[in-house]
C-alpha atoms as a PDB file:
ATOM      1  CA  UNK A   1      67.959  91.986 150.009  1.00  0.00           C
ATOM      2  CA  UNK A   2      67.618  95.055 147.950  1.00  0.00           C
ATOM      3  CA  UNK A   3      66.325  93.978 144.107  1.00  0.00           C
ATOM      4  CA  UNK A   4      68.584  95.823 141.440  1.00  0.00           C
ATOM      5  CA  UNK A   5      67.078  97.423 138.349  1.00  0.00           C
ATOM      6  CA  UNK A   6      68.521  96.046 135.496  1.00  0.00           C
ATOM      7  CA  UNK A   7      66.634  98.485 133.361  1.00  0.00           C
ATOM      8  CA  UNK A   8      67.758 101.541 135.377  1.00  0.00           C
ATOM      9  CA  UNK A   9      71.359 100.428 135.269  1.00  0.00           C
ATOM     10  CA  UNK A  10      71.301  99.568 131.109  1.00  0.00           C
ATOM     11  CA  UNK A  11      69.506 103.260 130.961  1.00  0.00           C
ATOM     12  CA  UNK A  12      72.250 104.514 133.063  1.00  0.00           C
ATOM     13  CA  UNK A  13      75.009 102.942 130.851  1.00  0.00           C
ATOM     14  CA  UNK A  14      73.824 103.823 127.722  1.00  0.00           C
ATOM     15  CA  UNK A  15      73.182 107.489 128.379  1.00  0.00           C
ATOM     16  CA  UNK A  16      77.007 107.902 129.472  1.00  0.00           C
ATOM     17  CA  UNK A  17      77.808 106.271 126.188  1.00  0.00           C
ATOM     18  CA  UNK A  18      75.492 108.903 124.353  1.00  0.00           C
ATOM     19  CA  UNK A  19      77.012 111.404 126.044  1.00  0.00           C
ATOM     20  CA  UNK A  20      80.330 110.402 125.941  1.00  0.00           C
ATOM     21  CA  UNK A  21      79.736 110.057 121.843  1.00  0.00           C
ATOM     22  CA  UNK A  22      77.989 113.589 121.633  1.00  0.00           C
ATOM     23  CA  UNK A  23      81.108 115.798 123.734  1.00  0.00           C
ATOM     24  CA  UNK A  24      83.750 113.017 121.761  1.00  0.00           C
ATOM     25  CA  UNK A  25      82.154 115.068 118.133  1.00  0.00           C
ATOM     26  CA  UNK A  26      82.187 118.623 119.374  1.00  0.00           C
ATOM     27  CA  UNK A  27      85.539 118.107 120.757  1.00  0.00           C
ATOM     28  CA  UNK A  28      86.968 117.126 117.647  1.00  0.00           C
ATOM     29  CA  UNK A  29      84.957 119.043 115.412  1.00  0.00           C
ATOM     30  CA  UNK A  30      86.114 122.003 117.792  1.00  0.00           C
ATOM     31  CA  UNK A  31      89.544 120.969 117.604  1.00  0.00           C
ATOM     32  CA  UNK A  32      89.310 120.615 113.689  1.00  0.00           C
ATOM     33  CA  UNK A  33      87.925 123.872 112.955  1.00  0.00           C
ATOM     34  CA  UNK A  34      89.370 126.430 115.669  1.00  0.00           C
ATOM     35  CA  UNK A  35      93.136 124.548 115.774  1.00  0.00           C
ATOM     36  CA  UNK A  36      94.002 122.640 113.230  1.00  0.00           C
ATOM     37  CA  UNK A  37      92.258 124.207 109.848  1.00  0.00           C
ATOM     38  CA  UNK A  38      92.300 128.035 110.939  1.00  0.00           C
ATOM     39  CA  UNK A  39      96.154 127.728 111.605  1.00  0.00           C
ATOM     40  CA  UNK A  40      96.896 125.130 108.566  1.00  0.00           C
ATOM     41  CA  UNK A  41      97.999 122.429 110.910  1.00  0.00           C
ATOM     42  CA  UNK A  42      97.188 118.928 109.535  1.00  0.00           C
ATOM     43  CA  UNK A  43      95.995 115.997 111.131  1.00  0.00           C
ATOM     44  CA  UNK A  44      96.736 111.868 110.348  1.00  0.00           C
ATOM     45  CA  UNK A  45      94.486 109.665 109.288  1.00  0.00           C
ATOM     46  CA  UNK A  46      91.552 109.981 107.304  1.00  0.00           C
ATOM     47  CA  UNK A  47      91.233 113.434 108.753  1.00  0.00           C
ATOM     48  CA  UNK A  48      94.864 114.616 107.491  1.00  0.00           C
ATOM     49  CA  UNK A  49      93.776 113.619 103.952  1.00  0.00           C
ATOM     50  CA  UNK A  50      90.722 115.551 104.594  1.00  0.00           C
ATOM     51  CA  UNK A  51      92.359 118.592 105.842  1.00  0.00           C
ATOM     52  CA  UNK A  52      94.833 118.833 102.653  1.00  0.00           C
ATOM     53  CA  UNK A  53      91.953 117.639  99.865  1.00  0.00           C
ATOM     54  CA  UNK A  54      89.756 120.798 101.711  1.00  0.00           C
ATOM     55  CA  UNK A  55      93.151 122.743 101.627  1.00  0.00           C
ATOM     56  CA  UNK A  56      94.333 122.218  97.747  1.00  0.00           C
ATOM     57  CA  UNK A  57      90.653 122.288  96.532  1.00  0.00           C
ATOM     58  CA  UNK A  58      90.189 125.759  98.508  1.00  0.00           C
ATOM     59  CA  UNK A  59      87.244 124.627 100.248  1.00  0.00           C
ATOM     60  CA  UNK A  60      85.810 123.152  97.112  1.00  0.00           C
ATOM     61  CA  UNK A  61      85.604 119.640  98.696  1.00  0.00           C
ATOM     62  CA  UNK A  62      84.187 120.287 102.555  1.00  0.00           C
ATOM     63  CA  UNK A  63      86.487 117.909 105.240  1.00  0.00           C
ATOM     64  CA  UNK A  64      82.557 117.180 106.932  1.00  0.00           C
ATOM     65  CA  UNK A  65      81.726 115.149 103.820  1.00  0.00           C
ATOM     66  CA  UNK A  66      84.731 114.055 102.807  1.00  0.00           C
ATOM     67  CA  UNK A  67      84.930 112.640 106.617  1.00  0.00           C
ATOM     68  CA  UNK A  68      81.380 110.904 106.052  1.00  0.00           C
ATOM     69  CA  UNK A  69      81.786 109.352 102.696  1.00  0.00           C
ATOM     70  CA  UNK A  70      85.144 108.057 103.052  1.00  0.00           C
ATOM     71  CA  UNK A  71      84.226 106.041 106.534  1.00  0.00           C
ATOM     72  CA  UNK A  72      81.195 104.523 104.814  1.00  0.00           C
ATOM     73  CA  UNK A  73      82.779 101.490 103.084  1.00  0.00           C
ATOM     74  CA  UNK A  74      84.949 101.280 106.426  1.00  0.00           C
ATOM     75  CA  UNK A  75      82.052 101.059 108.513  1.00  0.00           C
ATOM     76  CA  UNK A  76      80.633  98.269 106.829  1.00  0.00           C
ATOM     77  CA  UNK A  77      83.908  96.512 106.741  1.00  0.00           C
ATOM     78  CA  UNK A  78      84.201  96.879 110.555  1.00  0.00           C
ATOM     79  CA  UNK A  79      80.521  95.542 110.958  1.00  0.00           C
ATOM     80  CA  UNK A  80      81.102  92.009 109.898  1.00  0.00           C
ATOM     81  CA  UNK A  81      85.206  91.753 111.377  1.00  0.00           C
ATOM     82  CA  UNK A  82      85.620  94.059 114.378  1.00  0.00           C
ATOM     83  CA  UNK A  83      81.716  94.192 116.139  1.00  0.00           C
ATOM     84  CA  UNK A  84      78.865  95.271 115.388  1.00  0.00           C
ATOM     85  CA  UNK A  85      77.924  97.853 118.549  1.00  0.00           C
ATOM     86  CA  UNK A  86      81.313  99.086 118.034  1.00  0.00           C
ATOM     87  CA  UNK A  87      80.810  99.744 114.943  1.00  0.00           C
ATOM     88  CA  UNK A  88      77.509 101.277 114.608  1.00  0.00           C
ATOM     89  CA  UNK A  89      78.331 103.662 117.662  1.00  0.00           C
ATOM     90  CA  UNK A  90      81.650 104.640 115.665  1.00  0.00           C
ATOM     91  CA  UNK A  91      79.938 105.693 112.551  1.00  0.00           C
ATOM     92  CA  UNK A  92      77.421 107.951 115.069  1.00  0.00           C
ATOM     93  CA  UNK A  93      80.196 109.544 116.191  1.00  0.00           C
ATOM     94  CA  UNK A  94      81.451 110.004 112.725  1.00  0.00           C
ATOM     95  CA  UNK A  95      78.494 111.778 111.688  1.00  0.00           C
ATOM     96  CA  UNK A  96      78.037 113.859 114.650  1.00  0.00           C
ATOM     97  CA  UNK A  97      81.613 115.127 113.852  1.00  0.00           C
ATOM     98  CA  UNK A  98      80.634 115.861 110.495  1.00  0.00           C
ATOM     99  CA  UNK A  99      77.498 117.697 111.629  1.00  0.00           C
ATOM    100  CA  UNK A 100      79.303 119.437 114.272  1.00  0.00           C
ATOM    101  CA  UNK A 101      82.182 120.594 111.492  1.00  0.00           C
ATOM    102  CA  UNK A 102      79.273 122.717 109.356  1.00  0.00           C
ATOM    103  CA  UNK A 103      78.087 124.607 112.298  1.00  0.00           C
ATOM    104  CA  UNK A 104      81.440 125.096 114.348  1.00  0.00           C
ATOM    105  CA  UNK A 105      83.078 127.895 113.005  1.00  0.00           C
ATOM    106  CA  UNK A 106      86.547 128.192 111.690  1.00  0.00           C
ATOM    107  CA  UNK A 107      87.809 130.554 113.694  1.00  0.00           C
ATOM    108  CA  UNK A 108      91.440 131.086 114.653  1.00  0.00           C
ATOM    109  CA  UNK A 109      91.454 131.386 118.805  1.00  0.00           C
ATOM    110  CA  UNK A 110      95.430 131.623 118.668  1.00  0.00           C
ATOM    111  CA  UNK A 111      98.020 133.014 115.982  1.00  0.00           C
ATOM    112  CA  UNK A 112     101.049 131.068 117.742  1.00  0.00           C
ATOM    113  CA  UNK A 113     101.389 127.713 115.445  1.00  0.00           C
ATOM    114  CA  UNK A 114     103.214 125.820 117.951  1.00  0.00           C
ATOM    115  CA  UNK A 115     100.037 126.577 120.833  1.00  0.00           C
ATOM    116  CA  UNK A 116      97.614 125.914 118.141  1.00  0.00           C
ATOM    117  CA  UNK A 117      99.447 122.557 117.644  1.00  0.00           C
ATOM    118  CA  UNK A 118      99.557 121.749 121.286  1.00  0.00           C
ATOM    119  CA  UNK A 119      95.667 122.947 121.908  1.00  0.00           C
ATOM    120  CA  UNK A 120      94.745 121.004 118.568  1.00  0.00           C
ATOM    121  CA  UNK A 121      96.232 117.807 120.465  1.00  0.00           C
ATOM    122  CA  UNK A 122      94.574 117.991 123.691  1.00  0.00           C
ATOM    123  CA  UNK A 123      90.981 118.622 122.750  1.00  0.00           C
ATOM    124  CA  UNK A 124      91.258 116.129 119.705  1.00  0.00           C
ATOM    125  CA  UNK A 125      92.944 113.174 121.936  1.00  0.00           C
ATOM    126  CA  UNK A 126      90.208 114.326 124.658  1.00  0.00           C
ATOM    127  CA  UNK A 127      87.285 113.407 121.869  1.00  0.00           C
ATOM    128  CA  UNK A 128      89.324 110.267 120.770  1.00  0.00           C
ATOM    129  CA  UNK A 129      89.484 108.827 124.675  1.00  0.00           C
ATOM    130  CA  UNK A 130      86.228 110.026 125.027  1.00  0.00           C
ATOM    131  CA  UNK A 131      84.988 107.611 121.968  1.00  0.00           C
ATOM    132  CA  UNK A 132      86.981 104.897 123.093  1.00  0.00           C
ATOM    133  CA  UNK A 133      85.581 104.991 126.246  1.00  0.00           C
ATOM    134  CA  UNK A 134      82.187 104.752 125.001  1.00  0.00           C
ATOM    135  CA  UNK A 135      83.187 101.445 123.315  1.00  0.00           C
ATOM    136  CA  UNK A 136      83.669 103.394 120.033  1.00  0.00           C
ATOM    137  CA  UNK A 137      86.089 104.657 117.611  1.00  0.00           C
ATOM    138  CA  UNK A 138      86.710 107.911 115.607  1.00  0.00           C
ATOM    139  CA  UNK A 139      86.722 106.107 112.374  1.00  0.00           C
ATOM    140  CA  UNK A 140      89.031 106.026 109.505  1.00  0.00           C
ATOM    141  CA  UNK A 141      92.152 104.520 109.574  1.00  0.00           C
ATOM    142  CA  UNK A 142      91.229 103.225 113.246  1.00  0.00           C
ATOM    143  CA  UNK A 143      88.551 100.590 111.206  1.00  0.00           C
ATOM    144  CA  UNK A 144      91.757  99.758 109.505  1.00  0.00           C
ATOM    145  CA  UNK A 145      93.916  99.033 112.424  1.00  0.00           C
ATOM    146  CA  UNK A 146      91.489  97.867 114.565  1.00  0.00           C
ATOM    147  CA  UNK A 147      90.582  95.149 111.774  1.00  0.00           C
ATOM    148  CA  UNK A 148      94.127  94.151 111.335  1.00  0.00           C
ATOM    149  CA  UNK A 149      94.060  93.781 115.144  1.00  0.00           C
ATOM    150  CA  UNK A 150      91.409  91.515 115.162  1.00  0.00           C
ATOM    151  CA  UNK A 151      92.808  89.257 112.530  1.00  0.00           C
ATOM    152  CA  UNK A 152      96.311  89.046 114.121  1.00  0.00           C
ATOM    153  CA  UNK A 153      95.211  89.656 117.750  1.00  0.00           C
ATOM    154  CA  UNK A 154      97.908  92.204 118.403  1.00  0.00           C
ATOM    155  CA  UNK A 155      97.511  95.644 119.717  1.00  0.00           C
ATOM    156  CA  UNK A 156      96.131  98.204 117.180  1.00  0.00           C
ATOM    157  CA  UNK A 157      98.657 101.196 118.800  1.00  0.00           C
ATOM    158  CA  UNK A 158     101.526 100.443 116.261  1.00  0.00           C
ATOM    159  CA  UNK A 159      99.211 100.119 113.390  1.00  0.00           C
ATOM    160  CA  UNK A 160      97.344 103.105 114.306  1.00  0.00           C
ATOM    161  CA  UNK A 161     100.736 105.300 114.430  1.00  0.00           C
ATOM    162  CA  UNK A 162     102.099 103.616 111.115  1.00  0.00           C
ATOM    163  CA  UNK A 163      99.529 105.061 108.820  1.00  0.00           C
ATOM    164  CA  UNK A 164      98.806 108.255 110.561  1.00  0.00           C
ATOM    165  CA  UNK A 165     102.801 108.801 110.201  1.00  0.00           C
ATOM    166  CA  UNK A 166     102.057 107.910 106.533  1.00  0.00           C
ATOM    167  CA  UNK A 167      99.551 110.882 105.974  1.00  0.00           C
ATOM    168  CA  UNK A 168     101.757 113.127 107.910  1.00  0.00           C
ATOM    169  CA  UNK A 169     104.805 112.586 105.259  1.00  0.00           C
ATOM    170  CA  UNK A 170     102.196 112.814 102.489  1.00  0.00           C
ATOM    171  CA  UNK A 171     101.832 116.685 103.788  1.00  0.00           C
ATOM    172  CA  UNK A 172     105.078 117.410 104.003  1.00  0.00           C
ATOM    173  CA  UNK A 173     105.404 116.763 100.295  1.00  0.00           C
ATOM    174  CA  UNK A 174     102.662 118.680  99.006  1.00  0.00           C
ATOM    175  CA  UNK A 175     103.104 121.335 102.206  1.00  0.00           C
ATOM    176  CA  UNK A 176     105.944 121.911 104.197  1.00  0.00           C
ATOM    177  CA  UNK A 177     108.505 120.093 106.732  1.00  0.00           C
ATOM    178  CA  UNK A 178     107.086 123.000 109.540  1.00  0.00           C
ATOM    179  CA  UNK A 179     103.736 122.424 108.638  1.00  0.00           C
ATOM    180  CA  UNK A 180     104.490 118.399 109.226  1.00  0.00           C
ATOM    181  CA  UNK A 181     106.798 118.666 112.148  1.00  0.00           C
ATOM    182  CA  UNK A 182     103.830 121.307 114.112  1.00  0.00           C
ATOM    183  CA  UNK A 183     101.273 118.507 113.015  1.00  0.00           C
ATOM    184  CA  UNK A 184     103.115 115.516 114.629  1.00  0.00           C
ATOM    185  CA  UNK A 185     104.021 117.571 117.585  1.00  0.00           C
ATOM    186  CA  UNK A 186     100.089 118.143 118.058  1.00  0.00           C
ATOM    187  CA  UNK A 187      99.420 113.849 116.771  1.00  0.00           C
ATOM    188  CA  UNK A 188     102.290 112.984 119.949  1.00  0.00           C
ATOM    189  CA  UNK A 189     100.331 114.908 122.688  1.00  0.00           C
ATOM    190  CA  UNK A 190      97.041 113.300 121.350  1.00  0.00           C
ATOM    191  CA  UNK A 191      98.458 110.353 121.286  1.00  0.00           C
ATOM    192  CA  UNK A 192      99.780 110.384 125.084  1.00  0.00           C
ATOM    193  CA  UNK A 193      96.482 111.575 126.209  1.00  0.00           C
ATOM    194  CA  UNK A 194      94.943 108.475 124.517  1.00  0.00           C
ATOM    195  CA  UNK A 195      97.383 106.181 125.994  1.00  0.00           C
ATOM    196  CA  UNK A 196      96.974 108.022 129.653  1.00  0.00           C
ATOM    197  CA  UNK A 197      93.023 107.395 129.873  1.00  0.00           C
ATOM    198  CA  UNK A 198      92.220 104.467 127.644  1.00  0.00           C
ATOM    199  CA  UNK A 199      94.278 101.695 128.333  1.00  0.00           C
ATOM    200  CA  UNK A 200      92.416  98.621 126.274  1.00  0.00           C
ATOM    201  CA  UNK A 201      95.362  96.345 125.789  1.00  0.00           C
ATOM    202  CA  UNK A 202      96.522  96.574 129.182  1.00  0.00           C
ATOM    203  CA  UNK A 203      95.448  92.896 131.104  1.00  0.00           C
ATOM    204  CA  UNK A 204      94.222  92.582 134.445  1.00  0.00           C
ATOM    205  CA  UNK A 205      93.914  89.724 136.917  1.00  0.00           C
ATOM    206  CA  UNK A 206      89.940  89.650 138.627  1.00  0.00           C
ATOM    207  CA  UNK A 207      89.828  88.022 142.104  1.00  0.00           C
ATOM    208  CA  UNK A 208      85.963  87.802 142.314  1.00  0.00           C
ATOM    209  CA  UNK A 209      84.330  86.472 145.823  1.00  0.00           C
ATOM    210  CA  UNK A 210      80.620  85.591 145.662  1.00  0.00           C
ATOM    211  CA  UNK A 211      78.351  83.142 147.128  1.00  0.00           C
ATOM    212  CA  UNK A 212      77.061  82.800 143.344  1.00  0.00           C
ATOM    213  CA  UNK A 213      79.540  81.444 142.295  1.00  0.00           C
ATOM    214  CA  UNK A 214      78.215  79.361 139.915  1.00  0.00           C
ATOM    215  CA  UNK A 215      75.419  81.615 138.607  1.00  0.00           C
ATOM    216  CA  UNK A 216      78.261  84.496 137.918  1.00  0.00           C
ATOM    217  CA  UNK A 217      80.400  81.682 135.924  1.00  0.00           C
ATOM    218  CA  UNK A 218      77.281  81.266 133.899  1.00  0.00           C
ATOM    219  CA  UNK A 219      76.895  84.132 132.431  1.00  0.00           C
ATOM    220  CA  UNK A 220      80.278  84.958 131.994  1.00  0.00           C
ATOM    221  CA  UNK A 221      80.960  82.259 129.678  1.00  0.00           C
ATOM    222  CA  UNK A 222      77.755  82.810 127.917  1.00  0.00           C
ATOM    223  CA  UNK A 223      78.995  86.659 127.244  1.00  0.00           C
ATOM    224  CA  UNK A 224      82.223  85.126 126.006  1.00  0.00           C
ATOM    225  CA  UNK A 225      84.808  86.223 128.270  1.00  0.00           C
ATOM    226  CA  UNK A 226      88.448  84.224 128.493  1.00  0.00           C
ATOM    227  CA  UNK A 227      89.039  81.098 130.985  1.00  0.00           C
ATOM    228  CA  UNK A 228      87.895  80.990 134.369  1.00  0.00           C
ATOM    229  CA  UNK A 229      88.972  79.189 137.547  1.00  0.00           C
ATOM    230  CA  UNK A 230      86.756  78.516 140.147  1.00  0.00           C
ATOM    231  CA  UNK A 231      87.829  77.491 143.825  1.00  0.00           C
ATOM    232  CA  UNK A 232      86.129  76.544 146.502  1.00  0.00           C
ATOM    233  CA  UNK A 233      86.221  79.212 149.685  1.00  0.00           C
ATOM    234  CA  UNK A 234      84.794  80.178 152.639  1.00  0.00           C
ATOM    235  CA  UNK A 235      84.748  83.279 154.834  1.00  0.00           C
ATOM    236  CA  UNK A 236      86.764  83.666 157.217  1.00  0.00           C
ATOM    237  CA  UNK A 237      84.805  85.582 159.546  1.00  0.00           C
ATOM    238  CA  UNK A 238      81.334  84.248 158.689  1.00  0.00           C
ATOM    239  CA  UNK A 239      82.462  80.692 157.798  1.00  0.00           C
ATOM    240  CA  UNK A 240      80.080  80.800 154.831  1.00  0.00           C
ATOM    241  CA  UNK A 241      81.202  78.662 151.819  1.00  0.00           C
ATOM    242  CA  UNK A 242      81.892  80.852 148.727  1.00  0.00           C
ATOM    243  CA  UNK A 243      83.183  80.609 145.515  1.00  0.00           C
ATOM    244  CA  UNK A 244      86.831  82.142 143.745  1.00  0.00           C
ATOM    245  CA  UNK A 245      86.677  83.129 140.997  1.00  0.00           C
ATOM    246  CA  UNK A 246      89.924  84.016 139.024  1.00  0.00           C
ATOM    247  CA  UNK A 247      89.965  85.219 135.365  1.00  0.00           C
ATOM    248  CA  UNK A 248      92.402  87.715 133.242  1.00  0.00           C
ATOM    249  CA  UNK A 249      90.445  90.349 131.127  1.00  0.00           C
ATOM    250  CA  UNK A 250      91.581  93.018 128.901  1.00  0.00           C
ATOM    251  CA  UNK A 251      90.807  96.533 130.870  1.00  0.00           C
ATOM    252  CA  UNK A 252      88.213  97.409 128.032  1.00  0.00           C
ATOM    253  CA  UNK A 253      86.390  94.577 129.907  1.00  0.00           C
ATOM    254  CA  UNK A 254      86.301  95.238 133.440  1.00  0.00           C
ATOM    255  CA  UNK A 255      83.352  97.643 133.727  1.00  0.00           C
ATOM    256  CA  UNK A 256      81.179  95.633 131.749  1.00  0.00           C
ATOM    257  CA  UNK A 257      82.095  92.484 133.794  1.00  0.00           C
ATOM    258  CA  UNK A 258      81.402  94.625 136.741  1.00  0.00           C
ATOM    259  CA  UNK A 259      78.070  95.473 135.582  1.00  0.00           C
ATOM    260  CA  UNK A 260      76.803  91.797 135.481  1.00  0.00           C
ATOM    261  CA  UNK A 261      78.099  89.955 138.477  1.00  0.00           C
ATOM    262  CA  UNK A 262      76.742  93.033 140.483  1.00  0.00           C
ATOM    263  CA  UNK A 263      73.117  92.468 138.485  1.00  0.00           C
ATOM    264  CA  UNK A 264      73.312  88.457 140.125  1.00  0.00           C
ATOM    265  CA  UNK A 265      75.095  89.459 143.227  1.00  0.00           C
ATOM    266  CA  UNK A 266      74.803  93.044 144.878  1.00  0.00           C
ATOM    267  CA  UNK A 267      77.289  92.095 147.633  1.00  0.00           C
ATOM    268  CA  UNK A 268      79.838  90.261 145.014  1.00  0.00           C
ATOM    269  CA  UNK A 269      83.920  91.084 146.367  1.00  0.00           C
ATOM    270  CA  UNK A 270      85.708  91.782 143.183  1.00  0.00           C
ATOM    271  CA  UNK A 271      89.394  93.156 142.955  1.00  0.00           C
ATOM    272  CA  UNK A 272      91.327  94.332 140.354  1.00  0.00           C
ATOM    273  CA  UNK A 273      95.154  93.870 140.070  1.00  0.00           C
ATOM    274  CA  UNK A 274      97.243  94.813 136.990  1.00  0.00           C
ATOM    275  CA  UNK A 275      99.127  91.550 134.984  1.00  0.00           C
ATOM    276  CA  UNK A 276     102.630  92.927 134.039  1.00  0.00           C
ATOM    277  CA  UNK A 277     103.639  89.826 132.103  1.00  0.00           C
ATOM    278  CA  UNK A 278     100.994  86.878 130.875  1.00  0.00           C
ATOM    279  CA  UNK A 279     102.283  83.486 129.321  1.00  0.00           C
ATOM    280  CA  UNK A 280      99.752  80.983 127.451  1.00  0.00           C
ATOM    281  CA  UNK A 281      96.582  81.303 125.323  1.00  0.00           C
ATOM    282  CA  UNK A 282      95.049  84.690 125.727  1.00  0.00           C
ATOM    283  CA  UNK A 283      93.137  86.076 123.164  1.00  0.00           C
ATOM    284  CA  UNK A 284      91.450  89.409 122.817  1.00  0.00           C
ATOM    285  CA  UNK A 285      87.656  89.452 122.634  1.00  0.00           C
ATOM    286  CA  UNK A 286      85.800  91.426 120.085  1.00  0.00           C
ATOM    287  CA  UNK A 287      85.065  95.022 120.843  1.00  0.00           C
ATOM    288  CA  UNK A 288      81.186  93.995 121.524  1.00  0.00           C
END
């Protein structure tokens, strides 16, 4: 039986996650600088704020810092309630954003408002799926809703849309109604590109077959994922006893689940199949 590098494959993981956390920056800062602050668009969140402090203080107070310092306190508060890995990887791609925002330059690629608004979207929801799929956020009011997620272990979506619709009717009071409407037209398509490629509060049945059965329960109950039901099996062809194992995960989870029933069994059967409606006891796991 071929021996699997455990090393190789945590190498392999966590340079997709760097990368992932390095493209998620520039593709932000890129959207920041060439869409939404060369054109005046605005953003929600802790970037919107950003964007109209940098705006009324005519550059005075530069959005990169204002970004950093503002997500400090956040950070820590995430630390000790949401995860710790989550956190610190959220905080580097805070700061690479920041970095990336002093050397990007604020150029404006497009004079139409309403293709700068649509462009501003795309690449910004692009960095924000890009984060989350790294196991990461983009900071600011995300710490916020993800924390209030934790603690009430609902979805952070309706949270998340809540107070960056607050920011966006703050700038339409010191701005304009245009301005506001262009800025949630360009917060919509970010948002549906988010909700197309990271789908973290969907739930998914696992059908895994394996004859380690017992060594795969193991260590999924020692990395604290939900319930598990084991049932005896055998194979049909080969007649070889195995073990079923059936649990429901959140999607967030399925790749890393993957990654350790392959390290005890290269040859482990494991399909996926989406849970529409679930009824009982199910409760998210932290974002570690």
């Amino acid at each position: 039986m071929k021996k699997i590098n455990i090393k190789k494959i945590n190498k392999k993981k966590w340079l997709k996650i760097g990368i992932f956390i390095v493209v998620s920056a520039l593709l932000q800062s890129f959207a920041l600088n060439c869409f939404y602050k060369s054109s005046g668009l605005l953003s929600g969140g802790f970037t919107g704020i950003g964007l109209m402090v940098n705006i009324l203080t005519k550059g005075a107070i530069p959005l990169s810092a204002f970004i950093l310092i503002l997500n400090i306190p956040l950070a820590l508060l995430g630390y000790n309630n949401i995860g710790k890995r989550f956190t610190i990887l959220s905080f580097i791609n805070v700061f690479l954003t920041s970095f990336f925002l002093t050397i990007i330059p604020s150029v404006q690629l497009i004079d139409d408002i309403l293709l700068n608004s649509i462009y501003a979207g795309v690449f910004y929801g692009l960095g924000i799926s890009l984060a989350l799929e790294a196991g990461a956020c983009t900071g600011g009011t995300d710490f916020i809703a993800l924390y209030i997620s934790v603690k009430k272990q609902v979805s952070a979506g309706g949270y998340m849309m809540a107070l960056n619709g607050i920011v966006i009717l703050i700038s339409a009071y010191f701005f304009s109604i245009e301005i506001a409407a262009y800025t949630l037209v360009a917060t919509f398509i970010s948002s549906q590109i988010v909700n197309s490629i990271h789908v973290r509060y969907q739930r998914v049945t696992l059908a895994i077959i394996s004859d380690k059965g017992d060594d795969i329960v193991k260590k999924l109950l020692e990395t604290g994922v939900h319930g598990i039901t084991v049932i005896p099996a055998y194979g049909g062809y080969t007649h070889e006893e195995k073990n079923f194992i059936y649990t429901v995960v959140s999607t967030y989870e399925v790749n890393n689940i993957r990654d350790l029933v392959e390290e005890i069994d290269e040859n482990v059967f494991v399909n996926v199949t989406s849970s529409q409606k679930l009824f009982g006891n199910f409760k998210p796991v932290k974002y570690d």
